[in-house]
PDB file of N, CA and C in Angstrom:
ATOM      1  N   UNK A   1      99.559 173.353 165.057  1.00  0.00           N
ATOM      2  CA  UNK A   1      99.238 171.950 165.113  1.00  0.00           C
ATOM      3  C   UNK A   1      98.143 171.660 164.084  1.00  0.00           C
ATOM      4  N   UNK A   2      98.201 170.156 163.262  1.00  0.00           N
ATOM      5  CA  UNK A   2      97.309 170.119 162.462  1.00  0.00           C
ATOM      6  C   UNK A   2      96.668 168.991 163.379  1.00  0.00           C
ATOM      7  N   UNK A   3      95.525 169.055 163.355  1.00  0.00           N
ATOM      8  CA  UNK A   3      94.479 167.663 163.863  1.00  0.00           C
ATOM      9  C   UNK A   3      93.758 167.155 162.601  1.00  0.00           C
ATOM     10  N   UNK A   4      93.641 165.469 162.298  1.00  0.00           N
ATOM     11  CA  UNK A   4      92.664 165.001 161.982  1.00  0.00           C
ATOM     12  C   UNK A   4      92.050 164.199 162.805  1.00  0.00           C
ATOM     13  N   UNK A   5      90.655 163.998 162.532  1.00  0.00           N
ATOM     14  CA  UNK A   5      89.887 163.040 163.288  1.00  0.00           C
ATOM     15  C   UNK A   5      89.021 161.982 161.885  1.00  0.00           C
ATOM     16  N   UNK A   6      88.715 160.946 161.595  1.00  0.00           N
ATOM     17  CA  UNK A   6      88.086 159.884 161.220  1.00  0.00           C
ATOM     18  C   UNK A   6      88.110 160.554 159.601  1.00  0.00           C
ATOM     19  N   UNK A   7      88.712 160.969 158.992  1.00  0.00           N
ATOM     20  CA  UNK A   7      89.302 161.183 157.587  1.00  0.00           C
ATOM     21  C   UNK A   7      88.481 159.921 156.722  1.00  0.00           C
ATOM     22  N   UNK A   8      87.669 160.044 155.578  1.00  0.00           N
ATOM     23  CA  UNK A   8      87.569 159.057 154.708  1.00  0.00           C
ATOM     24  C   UNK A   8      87.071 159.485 153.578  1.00  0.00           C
ATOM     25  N   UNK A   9      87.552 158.932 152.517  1.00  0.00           N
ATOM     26  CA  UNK A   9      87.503 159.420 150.674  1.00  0.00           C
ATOM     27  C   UNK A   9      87.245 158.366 150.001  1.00  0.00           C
ATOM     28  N   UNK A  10      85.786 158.331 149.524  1.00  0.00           N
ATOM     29  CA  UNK A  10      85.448 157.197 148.560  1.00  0.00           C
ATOM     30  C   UNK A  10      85.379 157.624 146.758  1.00  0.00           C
ATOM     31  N   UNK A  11      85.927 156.927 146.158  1.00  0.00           N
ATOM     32  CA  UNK A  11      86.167 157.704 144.852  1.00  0.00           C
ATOM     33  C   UNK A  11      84.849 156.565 143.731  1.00  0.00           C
ATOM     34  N   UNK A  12      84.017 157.461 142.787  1.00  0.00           N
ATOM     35  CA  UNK A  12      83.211 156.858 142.318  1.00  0.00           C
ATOM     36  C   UNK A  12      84.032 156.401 140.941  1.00  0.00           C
ATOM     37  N   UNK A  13      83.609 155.074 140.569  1.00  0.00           N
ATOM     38  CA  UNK A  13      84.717 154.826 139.085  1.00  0.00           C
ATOM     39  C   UNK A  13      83.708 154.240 137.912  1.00  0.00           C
ATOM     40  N   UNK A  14      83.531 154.858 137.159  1.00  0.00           N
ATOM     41  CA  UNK A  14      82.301 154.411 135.896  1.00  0.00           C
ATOM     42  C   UNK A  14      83.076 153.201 135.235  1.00  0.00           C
ATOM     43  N   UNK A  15      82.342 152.340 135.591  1.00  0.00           N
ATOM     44  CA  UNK A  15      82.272 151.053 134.646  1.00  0.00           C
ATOM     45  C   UNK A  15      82.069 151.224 133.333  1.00  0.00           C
ATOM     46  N   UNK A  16      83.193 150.760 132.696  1.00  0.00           N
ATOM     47  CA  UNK A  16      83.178 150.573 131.360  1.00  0.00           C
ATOM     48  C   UNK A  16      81.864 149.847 130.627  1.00  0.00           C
ATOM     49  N   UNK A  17      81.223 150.389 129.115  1.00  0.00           N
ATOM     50  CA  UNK A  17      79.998 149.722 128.714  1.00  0.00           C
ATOM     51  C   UNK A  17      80.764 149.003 127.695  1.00  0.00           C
ATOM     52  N   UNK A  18      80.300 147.617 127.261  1.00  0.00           N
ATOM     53  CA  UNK A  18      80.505 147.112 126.258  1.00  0.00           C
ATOM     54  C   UNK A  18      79.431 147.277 124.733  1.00  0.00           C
ATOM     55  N   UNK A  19      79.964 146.946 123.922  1.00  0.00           N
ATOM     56  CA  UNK A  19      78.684 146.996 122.736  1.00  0.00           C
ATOM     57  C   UNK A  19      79.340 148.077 121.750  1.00  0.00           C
ATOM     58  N   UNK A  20      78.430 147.919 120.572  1.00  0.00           N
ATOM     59  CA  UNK A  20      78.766 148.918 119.529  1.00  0.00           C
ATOM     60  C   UNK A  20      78.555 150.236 120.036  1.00  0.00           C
ATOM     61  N   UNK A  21      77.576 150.669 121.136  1.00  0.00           N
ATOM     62  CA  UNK A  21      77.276 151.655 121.188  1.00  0.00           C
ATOM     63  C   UNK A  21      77.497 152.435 122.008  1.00  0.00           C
ATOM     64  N   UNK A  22      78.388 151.813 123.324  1.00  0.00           N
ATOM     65  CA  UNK A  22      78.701 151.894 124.516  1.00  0.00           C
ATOM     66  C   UNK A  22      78.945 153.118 124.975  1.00  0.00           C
ATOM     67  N   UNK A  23      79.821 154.339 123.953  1.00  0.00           N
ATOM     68  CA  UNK A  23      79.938 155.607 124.244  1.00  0.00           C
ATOM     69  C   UNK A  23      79.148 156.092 124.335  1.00  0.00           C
ATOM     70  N   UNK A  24      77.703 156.259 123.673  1.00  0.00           N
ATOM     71  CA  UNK A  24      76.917 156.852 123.449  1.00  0.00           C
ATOM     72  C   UNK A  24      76.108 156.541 124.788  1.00  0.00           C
ATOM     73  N   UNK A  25      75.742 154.896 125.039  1.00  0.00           N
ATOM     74  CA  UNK A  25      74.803 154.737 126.100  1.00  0.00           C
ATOM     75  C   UNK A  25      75.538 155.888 127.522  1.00  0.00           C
ATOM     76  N   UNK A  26      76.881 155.406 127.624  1.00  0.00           N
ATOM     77  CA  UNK A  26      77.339 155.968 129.156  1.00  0.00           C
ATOM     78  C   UNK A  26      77.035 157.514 129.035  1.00  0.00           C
ATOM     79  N   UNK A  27      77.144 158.025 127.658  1.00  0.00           N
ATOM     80  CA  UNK A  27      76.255 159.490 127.949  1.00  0.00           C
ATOM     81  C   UNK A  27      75.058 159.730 129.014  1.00  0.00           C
ATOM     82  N   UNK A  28      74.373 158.637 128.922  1.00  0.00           N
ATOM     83  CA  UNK A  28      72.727 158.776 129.209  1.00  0.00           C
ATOM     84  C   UNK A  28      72.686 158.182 130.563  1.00  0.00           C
ATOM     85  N   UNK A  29      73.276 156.928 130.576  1.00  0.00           N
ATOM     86  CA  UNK A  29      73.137 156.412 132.083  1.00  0.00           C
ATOM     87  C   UNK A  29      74.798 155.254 132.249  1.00  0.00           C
ATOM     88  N   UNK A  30      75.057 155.782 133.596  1.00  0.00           N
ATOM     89  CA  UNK A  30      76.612 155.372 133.923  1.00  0.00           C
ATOM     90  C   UNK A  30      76.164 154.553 135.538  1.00  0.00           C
ATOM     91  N   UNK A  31      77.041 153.117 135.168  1.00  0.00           N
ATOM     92  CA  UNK A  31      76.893 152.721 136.205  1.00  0.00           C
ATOM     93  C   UNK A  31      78.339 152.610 137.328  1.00  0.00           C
ATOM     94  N   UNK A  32      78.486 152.730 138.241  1.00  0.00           N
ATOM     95  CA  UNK A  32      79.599 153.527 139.206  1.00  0.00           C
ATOM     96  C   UNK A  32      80.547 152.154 140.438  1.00  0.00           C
ATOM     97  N   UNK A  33      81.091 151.866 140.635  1.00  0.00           N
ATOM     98  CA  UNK A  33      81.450 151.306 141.531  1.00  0.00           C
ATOM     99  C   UNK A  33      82.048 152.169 142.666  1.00  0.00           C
ATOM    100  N   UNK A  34      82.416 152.052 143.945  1.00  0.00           N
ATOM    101  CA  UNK A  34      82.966 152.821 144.691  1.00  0.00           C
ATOM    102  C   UNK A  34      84.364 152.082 145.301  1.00  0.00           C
ATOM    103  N   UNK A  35      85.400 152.621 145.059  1.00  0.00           N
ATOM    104  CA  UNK A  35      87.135 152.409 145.763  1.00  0.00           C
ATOM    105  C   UNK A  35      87.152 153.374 147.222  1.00  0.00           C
ATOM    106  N   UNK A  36      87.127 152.801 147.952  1.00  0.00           N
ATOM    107  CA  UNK A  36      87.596 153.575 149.260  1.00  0.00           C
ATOM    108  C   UNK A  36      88.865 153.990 149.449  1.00  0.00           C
ATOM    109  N   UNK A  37      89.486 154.923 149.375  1.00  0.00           N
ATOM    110  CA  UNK A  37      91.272 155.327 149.421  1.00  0.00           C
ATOM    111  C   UNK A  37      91.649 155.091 150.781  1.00  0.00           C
ATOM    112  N   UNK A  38      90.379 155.670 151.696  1.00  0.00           N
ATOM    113  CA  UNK A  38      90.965 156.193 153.265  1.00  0.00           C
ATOM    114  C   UNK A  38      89.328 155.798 153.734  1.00  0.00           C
ATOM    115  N   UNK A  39      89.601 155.438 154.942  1.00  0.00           N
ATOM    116  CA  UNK A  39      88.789 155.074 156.197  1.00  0.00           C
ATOM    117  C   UNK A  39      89.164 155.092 157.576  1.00  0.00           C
ATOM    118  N   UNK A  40      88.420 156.178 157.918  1.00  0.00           N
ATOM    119  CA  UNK A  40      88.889 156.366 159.820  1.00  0.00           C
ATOM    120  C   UNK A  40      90.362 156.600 159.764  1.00  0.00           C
ATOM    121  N   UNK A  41      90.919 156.944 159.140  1.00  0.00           N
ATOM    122  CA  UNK A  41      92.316 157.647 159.799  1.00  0.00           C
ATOM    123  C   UNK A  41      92.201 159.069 160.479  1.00  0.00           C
ATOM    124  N   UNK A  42      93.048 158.612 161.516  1.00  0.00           N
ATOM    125  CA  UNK A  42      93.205 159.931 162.646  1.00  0.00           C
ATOM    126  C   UNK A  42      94.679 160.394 162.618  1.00  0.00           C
ATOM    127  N   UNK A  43      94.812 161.668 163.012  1.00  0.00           N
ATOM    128  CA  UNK A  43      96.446 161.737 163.099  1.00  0.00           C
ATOM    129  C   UNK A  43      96.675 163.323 163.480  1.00  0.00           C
ATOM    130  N   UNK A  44      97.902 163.719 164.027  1.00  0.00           N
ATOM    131  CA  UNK A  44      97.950 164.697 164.881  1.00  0.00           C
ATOM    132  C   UNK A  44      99.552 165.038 164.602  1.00  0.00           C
ATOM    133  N   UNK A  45     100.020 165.906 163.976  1.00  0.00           N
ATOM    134  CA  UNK A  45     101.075 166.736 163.705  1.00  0.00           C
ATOM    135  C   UNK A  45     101.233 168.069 164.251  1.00  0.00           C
ATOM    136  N   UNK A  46     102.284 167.927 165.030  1.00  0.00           N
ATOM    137  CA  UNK A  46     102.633 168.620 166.526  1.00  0.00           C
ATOM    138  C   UNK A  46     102.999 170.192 165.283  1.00  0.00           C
ATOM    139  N   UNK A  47     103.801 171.246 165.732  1.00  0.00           N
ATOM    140  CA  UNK A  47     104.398 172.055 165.408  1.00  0.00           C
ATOM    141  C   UNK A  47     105.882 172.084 165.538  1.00  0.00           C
ATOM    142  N   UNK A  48     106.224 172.282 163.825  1.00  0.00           N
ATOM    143  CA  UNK A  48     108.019 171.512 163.858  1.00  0.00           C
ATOM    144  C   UNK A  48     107.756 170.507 163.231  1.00  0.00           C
ATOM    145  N   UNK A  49     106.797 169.456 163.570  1.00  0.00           N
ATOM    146  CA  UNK A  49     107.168 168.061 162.499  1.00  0.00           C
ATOM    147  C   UNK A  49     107.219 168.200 161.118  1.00  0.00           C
ATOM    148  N   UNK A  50     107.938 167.126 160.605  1.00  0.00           N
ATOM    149  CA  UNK A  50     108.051 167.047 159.363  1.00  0.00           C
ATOM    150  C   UNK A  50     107.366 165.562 158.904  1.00  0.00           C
ATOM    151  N   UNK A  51     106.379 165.171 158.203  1.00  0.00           N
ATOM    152  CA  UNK A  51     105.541 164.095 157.913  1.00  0.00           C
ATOM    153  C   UNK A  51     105.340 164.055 156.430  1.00  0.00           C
ATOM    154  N   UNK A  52     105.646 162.574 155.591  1.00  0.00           N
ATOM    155  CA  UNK A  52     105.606 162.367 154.505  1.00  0.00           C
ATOM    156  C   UNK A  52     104.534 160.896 154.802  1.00  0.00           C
ATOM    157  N   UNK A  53     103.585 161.141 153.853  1.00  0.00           N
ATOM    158  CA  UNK A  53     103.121 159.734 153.583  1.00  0.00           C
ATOM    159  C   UNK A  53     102.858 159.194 152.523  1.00  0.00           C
ATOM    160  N   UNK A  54     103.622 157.358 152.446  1.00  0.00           N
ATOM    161  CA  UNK A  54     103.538 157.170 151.177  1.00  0.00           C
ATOM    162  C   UNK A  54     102.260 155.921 151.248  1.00  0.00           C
ATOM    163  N   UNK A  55     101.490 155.645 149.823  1.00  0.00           N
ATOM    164  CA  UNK A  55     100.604 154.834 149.674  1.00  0.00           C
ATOM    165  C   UNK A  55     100.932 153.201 149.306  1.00  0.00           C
ATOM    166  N   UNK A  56     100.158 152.243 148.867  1.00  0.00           N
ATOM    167  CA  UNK A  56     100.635 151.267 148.597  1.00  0.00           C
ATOM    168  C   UNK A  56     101.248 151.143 147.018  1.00  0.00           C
ATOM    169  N   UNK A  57     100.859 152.094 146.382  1.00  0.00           N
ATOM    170  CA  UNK A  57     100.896 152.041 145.006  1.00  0.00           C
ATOM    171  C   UNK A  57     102.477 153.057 145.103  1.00  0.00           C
ATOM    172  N   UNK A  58     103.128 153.873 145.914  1.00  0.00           N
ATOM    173  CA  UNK A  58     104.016 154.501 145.693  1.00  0.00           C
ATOM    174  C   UNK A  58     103.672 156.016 145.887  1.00  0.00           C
ATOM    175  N   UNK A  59     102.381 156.324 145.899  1.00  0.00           N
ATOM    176  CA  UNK A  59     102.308 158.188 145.581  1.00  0.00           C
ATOM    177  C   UNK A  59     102.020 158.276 147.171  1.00  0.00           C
ATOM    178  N   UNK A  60     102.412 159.455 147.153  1.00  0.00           N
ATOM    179  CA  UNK A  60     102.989 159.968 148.143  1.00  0.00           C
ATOM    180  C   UNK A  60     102.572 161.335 148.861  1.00  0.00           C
ATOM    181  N   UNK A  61     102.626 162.409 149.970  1.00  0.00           N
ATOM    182  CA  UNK A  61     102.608 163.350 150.220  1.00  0.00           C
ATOM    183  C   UNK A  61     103.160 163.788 151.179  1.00  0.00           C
ATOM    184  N   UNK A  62     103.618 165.290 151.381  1.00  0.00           N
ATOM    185  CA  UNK A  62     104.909 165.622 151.831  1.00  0.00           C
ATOM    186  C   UNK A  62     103.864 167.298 153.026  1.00  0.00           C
ATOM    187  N   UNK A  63     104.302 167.169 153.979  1.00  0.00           N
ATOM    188  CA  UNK A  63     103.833 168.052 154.930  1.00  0.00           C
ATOM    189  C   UNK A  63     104.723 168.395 156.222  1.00  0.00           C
ATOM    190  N   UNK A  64     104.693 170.111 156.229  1.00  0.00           N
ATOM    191  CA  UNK A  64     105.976 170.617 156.567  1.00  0.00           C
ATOM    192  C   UNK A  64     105.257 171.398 158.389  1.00  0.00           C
TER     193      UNK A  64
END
């Protein structure tokens, strides 16, 4: 049996810099926004199941 309990994945995403110099600045200092993928999901897969889950965007994962 697999158990999850309250599952959550926040992904950090560097904001693009504008300007002539922009590559160079994000070397030195990067500023970040955060996308949450998952929040509080729980879920419980017996032994024998077969469970696929797909996202809103289409990707997917497959668990045997």
């Amino acid at each position: 049996m697999i158990e999850a309990r309250n599952l959550t994945k926040v992904y950090r995403i560097a904001r693009p810099k504008e300007g002539r110099f922009a590559a160079v600045r994000a070397l030195f200092h990067s500023e970040y926004t955060e996308k949450r993928a998952v929040d509080g999901i729980d879920f419980t897969i017996e032994d024998g199941e077969v469970v696929g889950y797909i996202g809103p965007n289409g990707a997917g994962s497959f668990a045997r």
